[in-house]
Protein backbone atom coordinates (compact mmCIF):
# COMPACT_ATOMS: atom_id res chain seq x y z
CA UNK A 1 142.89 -34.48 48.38
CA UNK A 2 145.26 -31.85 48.34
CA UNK A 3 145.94 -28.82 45.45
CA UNK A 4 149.37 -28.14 44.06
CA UNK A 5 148.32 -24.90 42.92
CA UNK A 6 146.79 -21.28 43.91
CA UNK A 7 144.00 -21.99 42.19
CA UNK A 8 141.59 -23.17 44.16
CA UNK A 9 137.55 -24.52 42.86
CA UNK A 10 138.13 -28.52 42.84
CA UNK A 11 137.02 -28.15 39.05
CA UNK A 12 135.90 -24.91 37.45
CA UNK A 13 135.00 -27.16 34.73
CA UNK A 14 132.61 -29.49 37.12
CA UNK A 15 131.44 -27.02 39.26
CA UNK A 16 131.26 -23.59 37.11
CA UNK A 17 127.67 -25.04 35.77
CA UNK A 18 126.86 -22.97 38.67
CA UNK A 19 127.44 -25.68 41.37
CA UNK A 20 128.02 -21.96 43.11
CA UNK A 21 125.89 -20.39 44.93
CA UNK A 22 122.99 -20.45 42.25
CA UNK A 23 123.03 -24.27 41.96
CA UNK A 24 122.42 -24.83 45.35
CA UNK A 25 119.36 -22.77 45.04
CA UNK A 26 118.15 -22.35 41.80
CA UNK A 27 117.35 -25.40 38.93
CA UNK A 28 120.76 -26.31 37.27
CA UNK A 29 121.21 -22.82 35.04
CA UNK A 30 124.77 -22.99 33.49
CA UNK A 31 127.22 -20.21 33.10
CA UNK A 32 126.10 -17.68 35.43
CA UNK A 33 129.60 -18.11 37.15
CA UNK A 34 131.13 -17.05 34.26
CA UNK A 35 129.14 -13.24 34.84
CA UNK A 36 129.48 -12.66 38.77
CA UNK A 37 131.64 -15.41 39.87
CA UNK A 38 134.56 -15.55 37.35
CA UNK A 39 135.68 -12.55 35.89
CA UNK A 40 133.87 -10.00 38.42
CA UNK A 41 137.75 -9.37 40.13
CA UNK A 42 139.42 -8.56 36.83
CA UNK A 43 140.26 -4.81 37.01
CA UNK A 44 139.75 -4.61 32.96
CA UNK A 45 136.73 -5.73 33.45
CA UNK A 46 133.63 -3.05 33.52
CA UNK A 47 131.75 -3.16 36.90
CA UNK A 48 128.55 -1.44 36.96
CA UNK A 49 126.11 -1.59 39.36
CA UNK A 50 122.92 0.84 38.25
CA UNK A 51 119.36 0.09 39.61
CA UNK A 52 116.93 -0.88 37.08
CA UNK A 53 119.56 -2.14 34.80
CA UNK A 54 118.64 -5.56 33.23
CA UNK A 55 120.71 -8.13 31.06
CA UNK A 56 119.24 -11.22 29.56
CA UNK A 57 121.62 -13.97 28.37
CA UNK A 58 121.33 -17.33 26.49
CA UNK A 59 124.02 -20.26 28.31
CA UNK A 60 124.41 -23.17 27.00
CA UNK A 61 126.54 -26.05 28.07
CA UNK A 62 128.60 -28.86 26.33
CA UNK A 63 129.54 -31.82 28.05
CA UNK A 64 130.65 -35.12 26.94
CA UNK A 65 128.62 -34.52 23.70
CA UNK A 66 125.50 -33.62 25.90
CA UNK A 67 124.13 -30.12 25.57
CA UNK A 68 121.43 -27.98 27.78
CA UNK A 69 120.49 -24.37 26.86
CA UNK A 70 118.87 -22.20 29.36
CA UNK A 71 117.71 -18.76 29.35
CA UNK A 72 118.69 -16.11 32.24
CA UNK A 73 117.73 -12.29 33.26
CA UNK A 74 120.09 -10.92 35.93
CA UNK A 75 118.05 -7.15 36.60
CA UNK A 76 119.71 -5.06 39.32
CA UNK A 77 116.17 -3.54 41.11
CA UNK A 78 117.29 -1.50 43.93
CA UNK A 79 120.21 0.35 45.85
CA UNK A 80 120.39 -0.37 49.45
CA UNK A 81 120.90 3.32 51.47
CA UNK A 82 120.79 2.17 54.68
CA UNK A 83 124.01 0.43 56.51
CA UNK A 84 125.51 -1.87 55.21
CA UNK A 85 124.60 -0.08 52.24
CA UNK A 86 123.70 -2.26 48.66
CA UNK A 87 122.04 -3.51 46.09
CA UNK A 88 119.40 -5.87 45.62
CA UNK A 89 120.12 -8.32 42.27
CA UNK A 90 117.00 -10.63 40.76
CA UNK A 91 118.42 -13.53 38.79
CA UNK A 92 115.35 -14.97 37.13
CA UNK A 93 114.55 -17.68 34.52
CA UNK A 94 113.26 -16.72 31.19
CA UNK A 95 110.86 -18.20 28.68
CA UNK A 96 109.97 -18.18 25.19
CA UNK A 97 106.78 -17.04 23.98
CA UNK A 98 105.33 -15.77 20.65
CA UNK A 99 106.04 -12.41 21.35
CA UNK A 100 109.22 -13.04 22.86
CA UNK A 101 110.85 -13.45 26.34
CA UNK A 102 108.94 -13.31 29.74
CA UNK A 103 110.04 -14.22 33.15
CA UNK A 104 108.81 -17.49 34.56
CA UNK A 105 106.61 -15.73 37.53
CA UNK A 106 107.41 -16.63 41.10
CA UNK A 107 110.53 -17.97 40.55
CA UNK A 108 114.19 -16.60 40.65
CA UNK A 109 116.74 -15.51 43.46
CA UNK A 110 116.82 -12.49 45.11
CA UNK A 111 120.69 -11.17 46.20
CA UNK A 112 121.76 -8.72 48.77
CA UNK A 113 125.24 -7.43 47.67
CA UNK A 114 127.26 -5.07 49.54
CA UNK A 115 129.11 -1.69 48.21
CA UNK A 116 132.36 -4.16 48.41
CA UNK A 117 131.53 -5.67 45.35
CA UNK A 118 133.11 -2.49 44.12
CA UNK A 119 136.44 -2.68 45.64
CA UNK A 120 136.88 -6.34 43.86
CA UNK A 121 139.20 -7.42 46.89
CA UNK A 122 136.84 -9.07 48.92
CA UNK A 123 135.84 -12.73 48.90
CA UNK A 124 132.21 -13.54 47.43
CA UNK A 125 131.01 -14.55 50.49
CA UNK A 126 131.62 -11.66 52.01
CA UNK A 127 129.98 -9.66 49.38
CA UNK A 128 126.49 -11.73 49.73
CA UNK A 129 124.47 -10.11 52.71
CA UNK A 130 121.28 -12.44 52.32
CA UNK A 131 119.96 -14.42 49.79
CA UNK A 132 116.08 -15.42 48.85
CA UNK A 133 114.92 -18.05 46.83
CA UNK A 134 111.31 -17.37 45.09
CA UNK A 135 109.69 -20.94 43.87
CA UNK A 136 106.19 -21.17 43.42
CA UNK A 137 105.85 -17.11 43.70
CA UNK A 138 106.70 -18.76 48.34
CA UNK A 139 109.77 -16.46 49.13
CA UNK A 140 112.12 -17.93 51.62
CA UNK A 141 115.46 -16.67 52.98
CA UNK A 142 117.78 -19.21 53.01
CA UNK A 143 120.41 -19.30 56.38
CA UNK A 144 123.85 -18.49 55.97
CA UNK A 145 124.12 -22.19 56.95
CA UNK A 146 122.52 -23.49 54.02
CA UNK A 147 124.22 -21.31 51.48
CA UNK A 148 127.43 -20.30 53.15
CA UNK A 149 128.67 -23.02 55.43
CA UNK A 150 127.92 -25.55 52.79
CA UNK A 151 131.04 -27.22 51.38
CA UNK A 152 129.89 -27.44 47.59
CA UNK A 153 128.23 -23.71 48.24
CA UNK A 154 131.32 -22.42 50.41
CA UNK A 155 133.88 -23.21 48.11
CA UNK A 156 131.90 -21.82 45.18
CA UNK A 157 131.96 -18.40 47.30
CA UNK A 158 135.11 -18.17 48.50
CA UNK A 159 136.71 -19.33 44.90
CA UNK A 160 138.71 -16.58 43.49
CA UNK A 161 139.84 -17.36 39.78
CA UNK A 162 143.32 -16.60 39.74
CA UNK A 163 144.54 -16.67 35.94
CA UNK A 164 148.00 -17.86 35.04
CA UNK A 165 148.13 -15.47 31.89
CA UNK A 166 145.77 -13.01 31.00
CA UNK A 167 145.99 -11.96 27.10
CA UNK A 168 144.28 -8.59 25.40
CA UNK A 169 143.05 -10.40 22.19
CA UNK A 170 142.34 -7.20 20.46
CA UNK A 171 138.60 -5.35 19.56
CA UNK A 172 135.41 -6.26 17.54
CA UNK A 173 131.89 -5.49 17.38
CA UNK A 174 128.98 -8.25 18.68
CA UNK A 175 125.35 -7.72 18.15
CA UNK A 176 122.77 -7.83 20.82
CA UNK A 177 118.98 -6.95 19.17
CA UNK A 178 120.67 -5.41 16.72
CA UNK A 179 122.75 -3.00 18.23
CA UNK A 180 126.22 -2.86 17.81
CA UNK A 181 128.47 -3.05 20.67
CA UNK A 182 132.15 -1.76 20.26
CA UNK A 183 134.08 -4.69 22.37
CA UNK A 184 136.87 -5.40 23.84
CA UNK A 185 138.18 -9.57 24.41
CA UNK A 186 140.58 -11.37 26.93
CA UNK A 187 141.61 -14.71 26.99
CA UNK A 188 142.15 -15.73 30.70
CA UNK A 189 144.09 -19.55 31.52
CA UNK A 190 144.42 -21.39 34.81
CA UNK A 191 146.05 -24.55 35.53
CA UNK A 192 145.40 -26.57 38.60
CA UNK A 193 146.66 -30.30 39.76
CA UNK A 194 144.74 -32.27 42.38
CA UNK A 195 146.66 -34.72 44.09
CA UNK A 196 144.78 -38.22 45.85
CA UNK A 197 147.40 -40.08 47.31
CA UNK A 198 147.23 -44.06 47.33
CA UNK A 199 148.75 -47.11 48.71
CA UNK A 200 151.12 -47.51 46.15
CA UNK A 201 151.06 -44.03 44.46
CA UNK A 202 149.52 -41.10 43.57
CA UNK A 203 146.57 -40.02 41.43
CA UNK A 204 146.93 -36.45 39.53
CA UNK A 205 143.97 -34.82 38.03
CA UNK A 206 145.22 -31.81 35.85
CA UNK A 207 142.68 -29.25 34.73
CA UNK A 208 143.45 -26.26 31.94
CA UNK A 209 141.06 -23.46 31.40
CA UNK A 210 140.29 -21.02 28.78
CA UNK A 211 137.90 -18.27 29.60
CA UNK A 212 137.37 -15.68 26.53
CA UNK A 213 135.26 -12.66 27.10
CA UNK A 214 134.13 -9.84 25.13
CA UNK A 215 132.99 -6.91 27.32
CA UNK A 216 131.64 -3.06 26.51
CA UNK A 217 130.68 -0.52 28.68
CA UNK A 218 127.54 0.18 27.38
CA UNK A 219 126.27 -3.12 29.24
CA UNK A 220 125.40 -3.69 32.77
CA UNK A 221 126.91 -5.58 35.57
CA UNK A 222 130.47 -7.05 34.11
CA UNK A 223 129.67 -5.44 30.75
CA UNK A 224 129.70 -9.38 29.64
CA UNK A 225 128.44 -9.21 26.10
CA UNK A 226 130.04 -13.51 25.51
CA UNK A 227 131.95 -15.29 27.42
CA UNK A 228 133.28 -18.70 26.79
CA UNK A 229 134.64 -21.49 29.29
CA UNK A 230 136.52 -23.99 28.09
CA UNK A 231 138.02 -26.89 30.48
CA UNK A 232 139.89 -30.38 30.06
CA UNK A 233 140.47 -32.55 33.04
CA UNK A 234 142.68 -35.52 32.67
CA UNK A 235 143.78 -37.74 35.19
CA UNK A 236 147.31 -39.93 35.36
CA UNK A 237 148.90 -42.60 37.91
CA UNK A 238 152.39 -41.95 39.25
CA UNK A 239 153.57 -44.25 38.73
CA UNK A 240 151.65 -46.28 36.30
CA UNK A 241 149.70 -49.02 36.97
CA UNK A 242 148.57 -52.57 34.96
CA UNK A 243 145.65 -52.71 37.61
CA UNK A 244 144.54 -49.57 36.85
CA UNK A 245 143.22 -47.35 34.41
CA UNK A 246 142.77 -43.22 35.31
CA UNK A 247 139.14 -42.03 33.72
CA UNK A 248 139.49 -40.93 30.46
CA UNK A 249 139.44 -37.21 29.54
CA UNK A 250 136.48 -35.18 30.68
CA UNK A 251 136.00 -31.75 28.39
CA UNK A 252 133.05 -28.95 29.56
CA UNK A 253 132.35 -25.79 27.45
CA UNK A 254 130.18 -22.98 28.51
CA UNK A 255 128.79 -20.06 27.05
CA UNK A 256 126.85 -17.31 27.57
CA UNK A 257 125.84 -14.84 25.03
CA UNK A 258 124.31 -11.45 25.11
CA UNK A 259 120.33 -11.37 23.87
CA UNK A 260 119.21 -7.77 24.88
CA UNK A 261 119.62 -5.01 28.26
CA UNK A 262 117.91 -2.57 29.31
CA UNK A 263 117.48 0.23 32.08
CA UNK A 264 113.93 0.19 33.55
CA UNK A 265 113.85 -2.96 35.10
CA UNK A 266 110.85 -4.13 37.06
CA UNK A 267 111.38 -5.88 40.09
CA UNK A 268 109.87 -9.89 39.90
CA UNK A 269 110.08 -10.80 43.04
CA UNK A 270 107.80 -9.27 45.41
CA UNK A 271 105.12 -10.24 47.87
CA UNK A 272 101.39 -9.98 45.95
C-alpha cells in the first residue's frame, strides 16, 4: 500500500481512537489524539506545560451508529530538572460517583516528555523519553520496543497531521463547571488517498477530515476546551469492476469536551 499524499496515519479516522500510543497501552479511551497527538504542532495553538495542572475531559466516539463515552484526566505532576530535562504527564481514567469524579486507583499511564515538546518541530517519538503503564496499582515500564518499534504504535508517533487548509472560524465562550472561557476555534482539513494495487487495477481509499477546536489560554496543556474529529473514508475501483464491490462508506466522529481543570494536581501513580 502506498500514500499519494503528505499526510501520513493510514486512517486518522481508524486509528485516532487512540490506536496511538495510548491504545497500545491503555483500555480503548477515544480522542486523546485529538489533545497531544493532533493539534499539539499548530503554532495557534496554546502549549502549556505547568506542574500540577490537571484537565478532565468527556470523549465520546461515533462509529457506524455505535457510540462509547469514556472519561479522561490528563494532570501534568512534575518537571524533570535533571538532563534531559521534562515533565512527567499522568493520563488516568475517571469514574462517576455520587459526589462526582474520582480516578480509577492503580490504573493510568505515566509519560516522560522532553523540553522539545516546546519547540513543536520534533516528531512524537522523539518527544516520549519513557513510558509506564499502572494496571492493578503493578507499575511496569514498557521497552521502547513495545511502544516505539511497534508498527500500529510507531506510526501513531511519528504521525504529524499536516492540514490542507487551516480556517480561523471566529470567537465564543464554552462553559466548563460553570466558568466561562473566552475561546478561540479553527477548523483544520486533510485529505489523504491510499493506493492497493491489483491484478487488474487499482483500489483507492480516500479519507477527508475535519478537526474543529476551540482553545483558551486559561486551560492547560493545548488549552483544548472541544475538539471535534470528523472523518469519511470511501473506497473506489479504477477501473470499475462487475466482480467487485469497494466497502461502502465508513464515517468516525470524535469528541472531546472540557468538564473542569485545575492547578494542584496530585500525582496517582506512585509506589504505596
Amino acid at each position: 500500500m502506498r500514500s499519494e499524499s503528505t499526510y501520513r496515519p493510514a486512517a486518522l479516522g481508524a486509528t485516532l481512537a487512540v490506536s496511538l500510543l495510548v491504545m497500545a497501552v491503555m483500555p480503548p479511551c477515544p480522542a486523546v489524539g485529538l489533545d497531544l497527538f493532533t493539534l499539539w504542532r499548530q503554532p495557534m495553538i496554546p502549549l502549556h506545560m505547568i506542574p500540577g495542572s490537571w484537565a478532565d475531559y468527556k470523549l465520546v466516539t461515533l462509529e457506524q451508529g455505535r457510540q462509547s463515552e469514556n472519561l479522561l484526566r490528563v494532570q501534568c505532576v512534575e518537571r524533570i530538572e535533571e538532563a534531559p530535562r521534562g515533565w512527567i504527564v499522568e493520563l488516568l481514567h475517571l469514574q462517576e460517583v455520587e459526589d462526582g469524579l474520582v480516578v480509577v486507583p492503580g490504573e493510568g499511564l505515566r509519560l516522560y516528555l522532553s523540553d522539545q515538546l516546546l519547540r513543536r518541530d520534533s516528531e512524537l517519538a522523539q518527544v516520549v523519553q519513557k513510558v509506564v503503564r499502572w494496571q492493578a496499582g503493578e507499575p511496569r515500564e514498557l521497552l521502547p520496543a513495545e511502544w516505539r518499534d511497534d508498527p500500529l504504535v510507531q506510526s501513531s508517533l511519528t504521525r504529524e497531521f499536516v492540514p490542507d487548509e487551516i480556517a480561523f472560524l471566529g470567537e465564543t465562550v464554552r462553559v466548563a463547571r460553570a466558568r466561562k472561557l473566552d475561546c478561540d476555534q479553527f477548523q483544520l482539513t486533510a485529505a489523504d488517498t491510499q493506493v492497493v494495487d491489483l491484478p487488474r487495477g487499482r483500489l483507492e481509499q480516500i479519507t477527508h477530515w475535519e478537526v474543529t477546536a476551540a482553545v483558551s489560554a486559561d486551560i492547560p496543556f493545548l488549552g483544548i476546551a472541544y475538539a471535534a474529529e470528523r472523518s469519511r473514508a470511501e473506497s473506489r475501483l479504477d477501473p470499475p469492476s462487475d466482480r467487485f464491490t469497494p466497502p461502502p462508506p465508513v464515517t468516525r466522529i470524535e469528541t472531546m469536551e472540557l468538564i473542569a481543570f485545575g492547578n494542584k494536581a496530585i500525582p496517582a501513580l506512585v509506589a504505596r
